[in-house]
C-alpha atoms as a PDB file:
ATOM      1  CA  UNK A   1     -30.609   9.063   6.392  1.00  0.00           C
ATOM      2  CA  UNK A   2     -30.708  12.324   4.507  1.00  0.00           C
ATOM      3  CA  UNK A   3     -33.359  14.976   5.212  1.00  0.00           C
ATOM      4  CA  UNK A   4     -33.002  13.639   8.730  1.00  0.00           C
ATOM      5  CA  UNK A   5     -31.330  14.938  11.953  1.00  0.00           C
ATOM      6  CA  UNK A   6     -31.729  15.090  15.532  1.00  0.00           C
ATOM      7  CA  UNK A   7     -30.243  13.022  18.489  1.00  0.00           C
ATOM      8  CA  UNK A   8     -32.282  10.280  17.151  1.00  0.00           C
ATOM      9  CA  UNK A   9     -32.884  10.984  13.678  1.00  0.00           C
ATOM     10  CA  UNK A  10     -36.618  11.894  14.671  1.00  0.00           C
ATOM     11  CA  UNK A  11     -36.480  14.937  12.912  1.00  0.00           C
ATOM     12  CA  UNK A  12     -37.079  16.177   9.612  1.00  0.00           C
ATOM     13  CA  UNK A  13     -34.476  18.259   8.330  1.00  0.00           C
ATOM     14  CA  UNK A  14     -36.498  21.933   8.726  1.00  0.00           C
ATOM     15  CA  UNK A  15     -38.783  20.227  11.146  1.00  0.00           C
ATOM     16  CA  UNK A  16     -37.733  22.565  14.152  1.00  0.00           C
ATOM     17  CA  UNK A  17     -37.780  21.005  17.500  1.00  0.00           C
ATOM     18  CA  UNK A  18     -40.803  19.036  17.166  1.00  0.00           C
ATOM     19  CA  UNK A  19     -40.195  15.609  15.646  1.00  0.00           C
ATOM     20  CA  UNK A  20     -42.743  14.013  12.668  1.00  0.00           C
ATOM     21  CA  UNK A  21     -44.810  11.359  13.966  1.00  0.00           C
ATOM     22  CA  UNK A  22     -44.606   7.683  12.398  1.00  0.00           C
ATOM     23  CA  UNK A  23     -44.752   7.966   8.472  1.00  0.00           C
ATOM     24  CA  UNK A  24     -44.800  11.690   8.311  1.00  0.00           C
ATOM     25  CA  UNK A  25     -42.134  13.769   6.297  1.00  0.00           C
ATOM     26  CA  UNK A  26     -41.271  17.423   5.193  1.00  0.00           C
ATOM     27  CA  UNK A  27     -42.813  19.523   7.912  1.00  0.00           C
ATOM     28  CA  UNK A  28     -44.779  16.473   8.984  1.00  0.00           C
ATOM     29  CA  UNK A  29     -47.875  17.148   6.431  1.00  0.00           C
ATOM     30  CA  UNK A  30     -46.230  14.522   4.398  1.00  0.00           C
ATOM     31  CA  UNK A  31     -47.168  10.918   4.726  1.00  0.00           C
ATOM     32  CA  UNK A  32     -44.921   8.161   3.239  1.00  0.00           C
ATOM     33  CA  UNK A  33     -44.403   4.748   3.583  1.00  0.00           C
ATOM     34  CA  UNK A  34     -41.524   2.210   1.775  1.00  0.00           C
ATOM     35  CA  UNK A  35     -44.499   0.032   1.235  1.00  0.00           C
ATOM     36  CA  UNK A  36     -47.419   1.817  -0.201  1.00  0.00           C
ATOM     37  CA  UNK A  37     -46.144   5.383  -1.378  1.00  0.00           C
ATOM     38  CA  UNK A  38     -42.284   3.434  -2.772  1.00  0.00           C
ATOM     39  CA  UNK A  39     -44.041  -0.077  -3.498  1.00  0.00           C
ATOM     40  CA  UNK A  40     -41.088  -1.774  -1.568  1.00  0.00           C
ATOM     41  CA  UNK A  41     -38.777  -0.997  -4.505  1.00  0.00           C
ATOM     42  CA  UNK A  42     -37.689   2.287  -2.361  1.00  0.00           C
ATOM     43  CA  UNK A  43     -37.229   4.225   0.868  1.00  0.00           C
ATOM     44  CA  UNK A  44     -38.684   7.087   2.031  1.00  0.00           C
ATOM     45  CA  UNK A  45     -36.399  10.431   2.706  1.00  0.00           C
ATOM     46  CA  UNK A  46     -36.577  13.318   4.383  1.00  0.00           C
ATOM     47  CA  UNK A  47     -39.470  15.050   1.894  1.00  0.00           C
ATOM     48  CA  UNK A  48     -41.622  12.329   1.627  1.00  0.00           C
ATOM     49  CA  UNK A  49     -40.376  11.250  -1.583  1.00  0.00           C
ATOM     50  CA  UNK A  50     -39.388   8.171  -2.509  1.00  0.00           C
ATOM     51  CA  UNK A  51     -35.359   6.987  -3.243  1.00  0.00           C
ATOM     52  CA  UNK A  52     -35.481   3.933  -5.510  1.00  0.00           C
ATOM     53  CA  UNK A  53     -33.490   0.755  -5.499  1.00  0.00           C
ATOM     54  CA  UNK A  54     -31.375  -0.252  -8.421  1.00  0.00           C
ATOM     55  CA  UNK A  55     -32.805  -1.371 -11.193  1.00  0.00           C
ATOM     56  CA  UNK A  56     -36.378   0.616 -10.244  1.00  0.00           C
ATOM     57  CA  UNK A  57     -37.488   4.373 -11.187  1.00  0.00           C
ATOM     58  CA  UNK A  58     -40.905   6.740 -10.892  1.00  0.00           C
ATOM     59  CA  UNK A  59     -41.981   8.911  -8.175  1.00  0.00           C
ATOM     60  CA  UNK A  60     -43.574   5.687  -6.272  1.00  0.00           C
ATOM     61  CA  UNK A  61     -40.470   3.100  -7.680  1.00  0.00           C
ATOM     62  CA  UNK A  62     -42.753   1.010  -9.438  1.00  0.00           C
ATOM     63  CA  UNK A  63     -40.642   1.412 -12.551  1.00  0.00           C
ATOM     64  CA  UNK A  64     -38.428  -0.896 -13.731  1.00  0.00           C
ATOM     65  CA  UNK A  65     -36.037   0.239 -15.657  1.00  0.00           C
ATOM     66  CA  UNK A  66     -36.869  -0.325 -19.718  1.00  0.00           C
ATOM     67  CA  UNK A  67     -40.571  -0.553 -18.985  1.00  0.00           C
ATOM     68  CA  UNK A  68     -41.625   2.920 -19.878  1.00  0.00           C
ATOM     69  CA  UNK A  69     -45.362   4.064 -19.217  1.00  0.00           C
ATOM     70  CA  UNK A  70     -46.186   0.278 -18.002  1.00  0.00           C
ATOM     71  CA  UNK A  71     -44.892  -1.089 -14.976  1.00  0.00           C
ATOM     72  CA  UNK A  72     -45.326  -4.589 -13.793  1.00  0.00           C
ATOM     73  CA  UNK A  73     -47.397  -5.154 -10.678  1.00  0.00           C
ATOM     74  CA  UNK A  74     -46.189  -6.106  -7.538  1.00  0.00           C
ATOM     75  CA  UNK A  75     -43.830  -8.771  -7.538  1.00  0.00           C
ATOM     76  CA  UNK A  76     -43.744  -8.819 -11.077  1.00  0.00           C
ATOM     77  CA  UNK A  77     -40.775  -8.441 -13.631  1.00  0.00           C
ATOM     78  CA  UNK A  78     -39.040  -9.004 -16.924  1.00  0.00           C
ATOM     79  CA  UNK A  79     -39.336  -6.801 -20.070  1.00  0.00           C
ATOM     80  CA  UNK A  80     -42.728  -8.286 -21.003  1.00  0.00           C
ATOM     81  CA  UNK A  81     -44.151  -8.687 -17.134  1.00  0.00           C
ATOM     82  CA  UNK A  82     -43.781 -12.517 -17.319  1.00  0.00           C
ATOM     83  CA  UNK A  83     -41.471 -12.947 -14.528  1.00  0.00           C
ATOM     84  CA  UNK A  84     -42.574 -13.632 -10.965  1.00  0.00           C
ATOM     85  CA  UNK A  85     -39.858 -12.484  -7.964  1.00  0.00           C
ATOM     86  CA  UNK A  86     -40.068 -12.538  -3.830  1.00  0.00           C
ATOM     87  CA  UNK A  87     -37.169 -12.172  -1.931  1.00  0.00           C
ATOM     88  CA  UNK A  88     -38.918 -14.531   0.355  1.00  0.00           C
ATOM     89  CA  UNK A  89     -39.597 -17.506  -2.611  1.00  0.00           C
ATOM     90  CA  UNK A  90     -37.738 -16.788  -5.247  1.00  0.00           C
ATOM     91  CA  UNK A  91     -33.981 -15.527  -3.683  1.00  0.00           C
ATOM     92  CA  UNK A  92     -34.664 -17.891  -0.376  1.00  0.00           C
ATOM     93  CA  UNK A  93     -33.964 -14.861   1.499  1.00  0.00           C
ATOM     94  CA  UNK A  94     -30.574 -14.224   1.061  1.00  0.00           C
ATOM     95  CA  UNK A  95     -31.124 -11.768  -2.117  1.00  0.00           C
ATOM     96  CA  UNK A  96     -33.417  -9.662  -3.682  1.00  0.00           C
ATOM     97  CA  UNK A  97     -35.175  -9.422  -7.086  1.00  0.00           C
ATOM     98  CA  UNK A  98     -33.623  -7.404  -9.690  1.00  0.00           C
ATOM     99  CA  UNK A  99     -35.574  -5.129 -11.707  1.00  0.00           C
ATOM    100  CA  UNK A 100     -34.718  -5.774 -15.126  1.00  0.00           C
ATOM    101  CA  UNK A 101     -35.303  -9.092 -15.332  1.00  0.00           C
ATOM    102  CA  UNK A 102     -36.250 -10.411 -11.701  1.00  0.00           C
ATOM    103  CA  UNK A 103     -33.259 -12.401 -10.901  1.00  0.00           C
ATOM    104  CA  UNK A 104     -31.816 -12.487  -7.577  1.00  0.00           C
ATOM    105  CA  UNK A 105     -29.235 -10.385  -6.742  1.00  0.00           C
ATOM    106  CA  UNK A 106     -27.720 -12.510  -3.708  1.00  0.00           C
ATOM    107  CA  UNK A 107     -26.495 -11.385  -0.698  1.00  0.00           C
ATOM    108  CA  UNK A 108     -22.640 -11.816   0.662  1.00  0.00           C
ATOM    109  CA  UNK A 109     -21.991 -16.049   1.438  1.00  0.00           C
ATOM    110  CA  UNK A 110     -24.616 -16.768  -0.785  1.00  0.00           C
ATOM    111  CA  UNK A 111     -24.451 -18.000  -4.804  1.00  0.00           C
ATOM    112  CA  UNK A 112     -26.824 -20.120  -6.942  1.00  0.00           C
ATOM    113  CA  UNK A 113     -29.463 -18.993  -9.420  1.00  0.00           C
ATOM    114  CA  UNK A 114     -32.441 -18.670  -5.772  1.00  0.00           C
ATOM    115  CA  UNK A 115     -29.298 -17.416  -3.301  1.00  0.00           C
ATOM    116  CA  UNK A 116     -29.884 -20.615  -1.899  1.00  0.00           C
ATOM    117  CA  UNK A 117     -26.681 -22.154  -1.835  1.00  0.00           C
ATOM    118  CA  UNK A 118     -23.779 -21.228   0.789  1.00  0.00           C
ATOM    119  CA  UNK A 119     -20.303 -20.332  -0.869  1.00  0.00           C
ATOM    120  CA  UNK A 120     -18.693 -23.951  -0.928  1.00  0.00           C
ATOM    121  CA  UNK A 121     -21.690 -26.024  -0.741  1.00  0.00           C
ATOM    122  CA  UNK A 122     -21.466 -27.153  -3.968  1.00  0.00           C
ATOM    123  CA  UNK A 123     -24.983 -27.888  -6.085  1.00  0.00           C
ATOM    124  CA  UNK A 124     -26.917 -29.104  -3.110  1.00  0.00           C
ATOM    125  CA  UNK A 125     -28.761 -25.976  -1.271  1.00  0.00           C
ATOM    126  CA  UNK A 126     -29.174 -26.020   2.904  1.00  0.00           C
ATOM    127  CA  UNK A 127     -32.532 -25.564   4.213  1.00  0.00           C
ATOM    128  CA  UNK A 128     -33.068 -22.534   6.262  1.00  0.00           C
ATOM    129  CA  UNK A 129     -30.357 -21.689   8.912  1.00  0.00           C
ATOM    130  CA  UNK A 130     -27.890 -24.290   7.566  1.00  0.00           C
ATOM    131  CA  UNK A 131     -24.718 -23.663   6.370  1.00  0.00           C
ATOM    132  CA  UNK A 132     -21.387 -24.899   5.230  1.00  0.00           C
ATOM    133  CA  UNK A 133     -21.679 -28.326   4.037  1.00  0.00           C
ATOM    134  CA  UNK A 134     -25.661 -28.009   5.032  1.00  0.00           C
ATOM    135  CA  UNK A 135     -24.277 -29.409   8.419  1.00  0.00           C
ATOM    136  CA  UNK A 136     -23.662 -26.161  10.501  1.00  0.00           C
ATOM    137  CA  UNK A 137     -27.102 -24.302  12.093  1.00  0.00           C
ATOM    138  CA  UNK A 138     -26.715 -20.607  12.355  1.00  0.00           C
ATOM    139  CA  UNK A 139     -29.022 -18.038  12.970  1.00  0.00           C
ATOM    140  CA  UNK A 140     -28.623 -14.245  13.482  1.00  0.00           C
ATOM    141  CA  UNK A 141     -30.279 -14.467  16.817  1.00  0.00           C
ATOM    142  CA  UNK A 142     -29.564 -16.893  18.604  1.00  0.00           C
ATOM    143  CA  UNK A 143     -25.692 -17.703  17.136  1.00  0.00           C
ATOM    144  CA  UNK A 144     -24.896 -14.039  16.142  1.00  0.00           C
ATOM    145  CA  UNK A 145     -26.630 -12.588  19.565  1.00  0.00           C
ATOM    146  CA  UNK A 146     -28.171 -10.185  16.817  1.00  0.00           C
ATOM    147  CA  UNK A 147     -25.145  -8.320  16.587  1.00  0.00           C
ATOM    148  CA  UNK A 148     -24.054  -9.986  13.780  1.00  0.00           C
ATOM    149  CA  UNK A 149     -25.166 -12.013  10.636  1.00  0.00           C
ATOM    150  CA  UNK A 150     -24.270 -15.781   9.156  1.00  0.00           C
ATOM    151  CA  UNK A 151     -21.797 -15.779   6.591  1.00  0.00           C
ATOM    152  CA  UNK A 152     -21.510 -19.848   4.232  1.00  0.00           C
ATOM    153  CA  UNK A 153     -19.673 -21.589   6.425  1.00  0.00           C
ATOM    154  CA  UNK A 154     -22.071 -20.665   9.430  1.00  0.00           C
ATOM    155  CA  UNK A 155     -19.805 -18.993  11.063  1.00  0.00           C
ATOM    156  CA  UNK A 156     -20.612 -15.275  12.321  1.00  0.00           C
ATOM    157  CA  UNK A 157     -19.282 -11.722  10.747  1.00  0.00           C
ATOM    158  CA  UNK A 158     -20.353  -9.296  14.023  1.00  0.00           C
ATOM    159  CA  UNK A 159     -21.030  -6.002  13.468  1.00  0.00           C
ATOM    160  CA  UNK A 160     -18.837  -2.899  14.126  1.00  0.00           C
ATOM    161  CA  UNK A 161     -17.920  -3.032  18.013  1.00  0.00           C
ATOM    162  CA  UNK A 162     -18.656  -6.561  18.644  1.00  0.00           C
ATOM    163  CA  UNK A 163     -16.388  -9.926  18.362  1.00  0.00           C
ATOM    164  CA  UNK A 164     -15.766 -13.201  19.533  1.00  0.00           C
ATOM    165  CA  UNK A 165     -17.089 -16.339  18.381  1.00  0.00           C
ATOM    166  CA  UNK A 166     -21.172 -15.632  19.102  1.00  0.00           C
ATOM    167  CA  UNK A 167     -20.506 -11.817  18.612  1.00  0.00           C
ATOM    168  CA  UNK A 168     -21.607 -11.704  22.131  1.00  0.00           C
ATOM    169  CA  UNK A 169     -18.616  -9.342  23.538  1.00  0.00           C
ATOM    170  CA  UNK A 170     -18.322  -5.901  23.244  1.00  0.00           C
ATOM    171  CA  UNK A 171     -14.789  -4.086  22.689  1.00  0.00           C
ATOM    172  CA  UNK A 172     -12.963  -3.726  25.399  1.00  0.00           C
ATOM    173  CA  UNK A 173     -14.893  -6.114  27.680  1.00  0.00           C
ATOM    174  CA  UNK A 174     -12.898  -8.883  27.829  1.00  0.00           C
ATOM    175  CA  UNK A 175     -14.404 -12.201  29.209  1.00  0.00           C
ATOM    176  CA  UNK A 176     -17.611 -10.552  30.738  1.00  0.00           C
ATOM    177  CA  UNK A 177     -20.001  -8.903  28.214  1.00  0.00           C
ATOM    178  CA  UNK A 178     -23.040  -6.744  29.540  1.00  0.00           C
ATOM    179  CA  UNK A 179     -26.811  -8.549  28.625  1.00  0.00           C
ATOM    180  CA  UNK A 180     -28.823  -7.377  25.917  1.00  0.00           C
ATOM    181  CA  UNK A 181     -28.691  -3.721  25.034  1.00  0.00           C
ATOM    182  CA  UNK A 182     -26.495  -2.907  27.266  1.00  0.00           C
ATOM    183  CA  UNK A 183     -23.297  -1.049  26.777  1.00  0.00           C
ATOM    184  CA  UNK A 184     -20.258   1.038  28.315  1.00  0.00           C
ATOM    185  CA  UNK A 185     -16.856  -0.180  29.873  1.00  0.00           C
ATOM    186  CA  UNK A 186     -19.278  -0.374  33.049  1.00  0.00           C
ATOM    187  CA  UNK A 187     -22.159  -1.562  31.343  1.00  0.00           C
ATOM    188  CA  UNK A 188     -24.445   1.241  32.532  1.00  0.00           C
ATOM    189  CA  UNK A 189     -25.469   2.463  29.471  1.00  0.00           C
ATOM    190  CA  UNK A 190     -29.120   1.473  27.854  1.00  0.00           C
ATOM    191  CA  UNK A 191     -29.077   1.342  23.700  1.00  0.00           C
ATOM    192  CA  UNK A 192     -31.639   0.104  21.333  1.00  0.00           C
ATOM    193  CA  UNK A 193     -31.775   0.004  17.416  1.00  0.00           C
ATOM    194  CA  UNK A 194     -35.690   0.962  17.986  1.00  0.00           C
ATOM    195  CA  UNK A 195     -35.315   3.695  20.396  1.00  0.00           C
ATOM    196  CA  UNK A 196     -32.178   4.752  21.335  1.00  0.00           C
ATOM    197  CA  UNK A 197     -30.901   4.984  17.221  1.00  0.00           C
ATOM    198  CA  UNK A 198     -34.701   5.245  16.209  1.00  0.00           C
ATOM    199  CA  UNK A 199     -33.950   2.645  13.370  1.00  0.00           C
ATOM    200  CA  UNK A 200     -31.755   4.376  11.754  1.00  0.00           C
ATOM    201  CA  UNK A 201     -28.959   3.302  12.933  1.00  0.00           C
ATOM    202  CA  UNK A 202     -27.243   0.438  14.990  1.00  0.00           C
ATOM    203  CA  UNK A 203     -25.682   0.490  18.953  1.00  0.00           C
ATOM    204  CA  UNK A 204     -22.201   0.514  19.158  1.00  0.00           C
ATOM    205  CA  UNK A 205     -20.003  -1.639  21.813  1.00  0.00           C
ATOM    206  CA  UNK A 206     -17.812   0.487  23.341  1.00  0.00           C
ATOM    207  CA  UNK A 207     -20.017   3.197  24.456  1.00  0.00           C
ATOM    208  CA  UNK A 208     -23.630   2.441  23.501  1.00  0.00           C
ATOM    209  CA  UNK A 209     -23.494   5.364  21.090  1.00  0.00           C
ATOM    210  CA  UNK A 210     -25.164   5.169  17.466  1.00  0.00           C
ATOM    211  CA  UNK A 211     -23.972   4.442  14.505  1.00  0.00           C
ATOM    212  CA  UNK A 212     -26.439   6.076  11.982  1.00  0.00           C
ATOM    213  CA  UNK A 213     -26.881   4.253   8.407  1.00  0.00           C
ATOM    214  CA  UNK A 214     -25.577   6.469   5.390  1.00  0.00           C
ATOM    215  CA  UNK A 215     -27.991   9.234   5.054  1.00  0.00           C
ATOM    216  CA  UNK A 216     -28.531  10.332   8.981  1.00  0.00           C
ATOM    217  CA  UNK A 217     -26.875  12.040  11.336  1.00  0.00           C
ATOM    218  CA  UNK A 218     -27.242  12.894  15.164  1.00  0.00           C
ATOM    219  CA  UNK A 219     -26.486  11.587  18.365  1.00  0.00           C
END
């Protein structure tokens, strides 16, 4: 992301050689956190400061945009604060609440006023991890091999460097993908989102290089 750099974007942009620890920014005398110093509306950035969502504004995001002096509290929107949103309740999550007036903003495959119904489902919403016609179980996990996500028909959309039907093979690999995390046209190569990419980015296929979100950079 940006104000970061470093082989694996552990390192504060003017941070020298010696990486911030957890939740510290600037020149690591700067603590921040998406959920107390950007109240979840927000992500921290290289500074410490916070970089808003849509639809949310203030040094800590707990604007929403229209409200002036007065924000809502947490969870809480509309022009007169008499909206309640969760991603969780609210946009069965597969969306998130909007600002303005706390609708859900749904996600890619999803539709329906809670995100709750698949694209082609017609008025009847799936439970959790159904798809399609409700009939079709997906999950990012265990049907995606977490290296992709569920689209409506509960089918998978894999991630850059992965395909096949479970997402489970890597470029190039043919018929015998490596296990978990593990990469390379020998499959000798170790990469983790957590600490290879240091959450900032994703493994790739091919290689087990990382792809860094928009905003980072590094190895």
């Amino acid at each position: 992301y940006a104000g970061w750099g470093g082989e694996h974007c552990d390192r504060a942009d003017g941070g020298g050689d010696t990486p911030c620890r957890k939740n510290l920014y600037g020149e690591c005398d700067v603590v921040c956190t998406m959920a107390s110093t950007c109240s979840n509306h927000g992500r921290c950035m290289g500074d410490g400061s916070c970089e808003c969502y849509a639809g949310w504004f203030g040094e800590h995001c707990d604007r929403a945009d229209g409200f002036g002096d007065n924000p809502c509290g947490k969870d809480i929107y509309s022009q007169d604060c008499s909206d309640r949103c969760t991603m969780e309740g609210t946009c069965s999550n597969h969306g998130r609440c909007m600002g303005d007036d706390g609708s859900c903003e749904c996600y890619a495959g999803w539709g329906g006023e809670h995100c709750d119904r698949a694209d082609g489902g017609g008025d009847t919403p799936c439970r959790k991890n159904l798809y399609g016609e409700c009939d079709v179980v997906c999950t990012m996990a265990s049907t995606c091999s977490n290296h992709g996500r569920c689209m409506g028909d509960g089918s998978c959309e894999c991630y850059a460097g992965w395909f096949g039907e479970h997402c489970d093979r890597a470029d190039g690999f043919g018929d015998n993908p490596c296990g978990k995390d593990i990469y390379s046209q020998d499959c000798s190569d170790r990469c983790t989102m957590e600490g290879t990419c240091s959450n900032h980015g994703r493994c790739m296929g091919d290689d087990g290089s990382c792809e860094c979100y928009a905003g980072w950079g590094g190895e």
